[in-house]
N, C-alpha and C. Protein backbone atom coordinates (compact mmCIF):
# COMPACT_ATOMS: atom_id res chain seq x y z
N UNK A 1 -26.54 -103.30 109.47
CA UNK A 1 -27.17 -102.08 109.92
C UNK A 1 -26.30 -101.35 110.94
N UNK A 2 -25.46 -102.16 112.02
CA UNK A 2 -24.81 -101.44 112.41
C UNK A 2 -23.53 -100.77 112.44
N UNK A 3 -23.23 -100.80 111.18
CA UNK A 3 -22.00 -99.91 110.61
C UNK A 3 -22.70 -98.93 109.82
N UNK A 4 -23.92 -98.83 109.24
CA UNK A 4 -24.35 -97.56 108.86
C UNK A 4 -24.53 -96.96 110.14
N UNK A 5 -25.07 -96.99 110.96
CA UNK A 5 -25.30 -96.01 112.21
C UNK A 5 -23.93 -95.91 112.89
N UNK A 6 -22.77 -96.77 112.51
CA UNK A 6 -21.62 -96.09 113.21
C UNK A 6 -20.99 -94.94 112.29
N UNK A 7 -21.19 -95.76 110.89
CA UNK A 7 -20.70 -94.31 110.15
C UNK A 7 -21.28 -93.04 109.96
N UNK A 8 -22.70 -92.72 110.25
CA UNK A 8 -23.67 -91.90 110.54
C UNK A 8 -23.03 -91.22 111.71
N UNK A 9 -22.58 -91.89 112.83
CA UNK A 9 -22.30 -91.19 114.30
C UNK A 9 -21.02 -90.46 114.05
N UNK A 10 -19.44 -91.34 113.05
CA UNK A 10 -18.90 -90.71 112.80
C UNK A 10 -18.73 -89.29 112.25
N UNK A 11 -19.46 -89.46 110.58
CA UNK A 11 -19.28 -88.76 110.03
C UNK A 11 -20.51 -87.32 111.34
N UNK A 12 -21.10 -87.66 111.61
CA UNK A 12 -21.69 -87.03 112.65
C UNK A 12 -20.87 -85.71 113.51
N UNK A 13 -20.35 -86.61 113.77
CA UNK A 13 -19.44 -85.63 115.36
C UNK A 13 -18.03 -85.07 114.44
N UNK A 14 -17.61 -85.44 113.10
CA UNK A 14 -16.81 -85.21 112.18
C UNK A 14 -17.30 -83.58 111.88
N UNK A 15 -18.38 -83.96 111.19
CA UNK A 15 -19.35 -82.52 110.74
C UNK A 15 -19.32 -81.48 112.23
N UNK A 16 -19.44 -81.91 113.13
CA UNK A 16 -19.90 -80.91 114.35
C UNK A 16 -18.49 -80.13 114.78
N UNK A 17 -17.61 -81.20 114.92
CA UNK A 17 -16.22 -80.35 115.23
C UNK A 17 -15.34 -79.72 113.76
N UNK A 18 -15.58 -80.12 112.89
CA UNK A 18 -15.44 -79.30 111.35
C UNK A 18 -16.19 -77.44 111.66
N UNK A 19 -17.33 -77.84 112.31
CA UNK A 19 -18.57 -76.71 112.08
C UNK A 19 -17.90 -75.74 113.32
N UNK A 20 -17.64 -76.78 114.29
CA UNK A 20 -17.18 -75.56 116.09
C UNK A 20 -15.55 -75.00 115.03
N UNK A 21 -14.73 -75.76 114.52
CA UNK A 21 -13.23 -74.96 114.82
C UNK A 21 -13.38 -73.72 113.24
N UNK A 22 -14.40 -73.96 112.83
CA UNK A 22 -14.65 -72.39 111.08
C UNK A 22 -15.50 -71.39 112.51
N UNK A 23 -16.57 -71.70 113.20
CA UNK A 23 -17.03 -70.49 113.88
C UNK A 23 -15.95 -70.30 114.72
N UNK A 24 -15.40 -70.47 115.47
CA UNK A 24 -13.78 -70.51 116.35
C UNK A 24 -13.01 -69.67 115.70
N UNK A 25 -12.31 -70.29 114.36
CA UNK A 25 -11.24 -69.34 113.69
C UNK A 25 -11.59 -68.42 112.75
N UNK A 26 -12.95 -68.00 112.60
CA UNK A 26 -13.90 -67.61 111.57
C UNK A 26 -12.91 -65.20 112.06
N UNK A 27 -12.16 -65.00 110.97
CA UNK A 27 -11.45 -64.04 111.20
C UNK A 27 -12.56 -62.83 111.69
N UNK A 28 -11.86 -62.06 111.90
CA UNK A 28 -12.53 -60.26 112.22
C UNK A 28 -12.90 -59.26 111.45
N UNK A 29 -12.31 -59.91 110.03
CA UNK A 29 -12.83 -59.09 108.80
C UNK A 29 -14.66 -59.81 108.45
N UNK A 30 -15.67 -58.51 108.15
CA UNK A 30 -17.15 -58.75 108.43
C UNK A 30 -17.19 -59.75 107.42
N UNK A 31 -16.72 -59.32 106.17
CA UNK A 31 -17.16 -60.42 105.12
C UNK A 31 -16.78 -62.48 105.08
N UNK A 32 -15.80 -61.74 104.89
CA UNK A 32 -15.08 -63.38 105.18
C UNK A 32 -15.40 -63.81 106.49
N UNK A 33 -15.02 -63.49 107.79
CA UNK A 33 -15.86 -63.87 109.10
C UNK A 33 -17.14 -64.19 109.32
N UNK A 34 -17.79 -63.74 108.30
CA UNK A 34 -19.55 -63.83 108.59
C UNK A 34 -19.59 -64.84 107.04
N UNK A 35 -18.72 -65.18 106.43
CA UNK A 35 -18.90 -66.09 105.76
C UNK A 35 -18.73 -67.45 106.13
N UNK A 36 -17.45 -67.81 106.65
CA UNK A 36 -17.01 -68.96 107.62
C UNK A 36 -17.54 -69.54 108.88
N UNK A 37 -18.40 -68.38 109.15
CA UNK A 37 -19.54 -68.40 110.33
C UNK A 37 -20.74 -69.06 109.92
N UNK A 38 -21.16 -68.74 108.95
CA UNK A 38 -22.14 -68.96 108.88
C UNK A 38 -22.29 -70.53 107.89
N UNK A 39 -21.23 -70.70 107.71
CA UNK A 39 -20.64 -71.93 106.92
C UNK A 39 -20.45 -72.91 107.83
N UNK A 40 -19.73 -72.77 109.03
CA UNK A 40 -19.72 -73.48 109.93
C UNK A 40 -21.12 -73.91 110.76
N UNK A 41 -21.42 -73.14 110.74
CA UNK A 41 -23.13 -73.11 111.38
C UNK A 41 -24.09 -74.14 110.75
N UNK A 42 -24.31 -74.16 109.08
CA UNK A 42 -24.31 -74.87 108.55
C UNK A 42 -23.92 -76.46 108.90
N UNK A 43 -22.13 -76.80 108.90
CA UNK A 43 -21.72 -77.96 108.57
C UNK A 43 -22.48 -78.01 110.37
N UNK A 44 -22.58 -77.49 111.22
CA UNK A 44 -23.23 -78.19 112.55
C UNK A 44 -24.67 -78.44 112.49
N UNK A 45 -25.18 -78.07 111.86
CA UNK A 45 -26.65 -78.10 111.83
C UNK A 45 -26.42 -79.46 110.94
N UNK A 46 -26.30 -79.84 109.87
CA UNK A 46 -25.80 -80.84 109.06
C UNK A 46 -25.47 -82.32 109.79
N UNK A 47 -24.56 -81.63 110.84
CA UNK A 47 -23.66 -83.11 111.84
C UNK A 47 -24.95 -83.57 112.66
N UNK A 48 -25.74 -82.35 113.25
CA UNK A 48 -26.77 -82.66 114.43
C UNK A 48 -28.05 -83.27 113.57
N UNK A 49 -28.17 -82.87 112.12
CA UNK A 49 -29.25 -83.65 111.61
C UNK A 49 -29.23 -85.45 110.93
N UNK A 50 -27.64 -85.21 110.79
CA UNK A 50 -27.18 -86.45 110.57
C UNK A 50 -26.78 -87.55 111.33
N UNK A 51 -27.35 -87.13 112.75
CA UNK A 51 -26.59 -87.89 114.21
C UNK A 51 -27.99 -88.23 114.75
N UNK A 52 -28.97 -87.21 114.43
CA UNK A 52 -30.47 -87.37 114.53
C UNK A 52 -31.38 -88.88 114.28
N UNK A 53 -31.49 -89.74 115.44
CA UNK A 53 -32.14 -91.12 114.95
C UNK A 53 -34.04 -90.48 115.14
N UNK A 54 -34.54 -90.89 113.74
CA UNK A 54 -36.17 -90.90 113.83
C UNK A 54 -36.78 -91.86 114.63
């Protein structure tokens, strides 16, 4: 059990800093920028639900 919850924490904080450096480098053009944005937003919401113990 406790290598699923380490790989859970990994892949965790994996997903969250994946999600911070697309909103970070997410360009100035509306389309593509608000695509990578909102993609990134995503993979963090994803990391924080997957890091989430019930």
């Amino acid at each position: 059990m406790t290598l699923r919850i380490r790989t859970k924490r990994i892949l965790s904080i994996s997903f969250m800093i994946l999600g911070g450096i697309l909103m970070f480098f997410a360009p100035e053009d509306i389309w593509i920028g608000a695509l990578l944005f909102i993609l990134g937003l995503g993979i963090e919401i994803a990391g924080l639900a997957l890091g989430h113990n019930k």
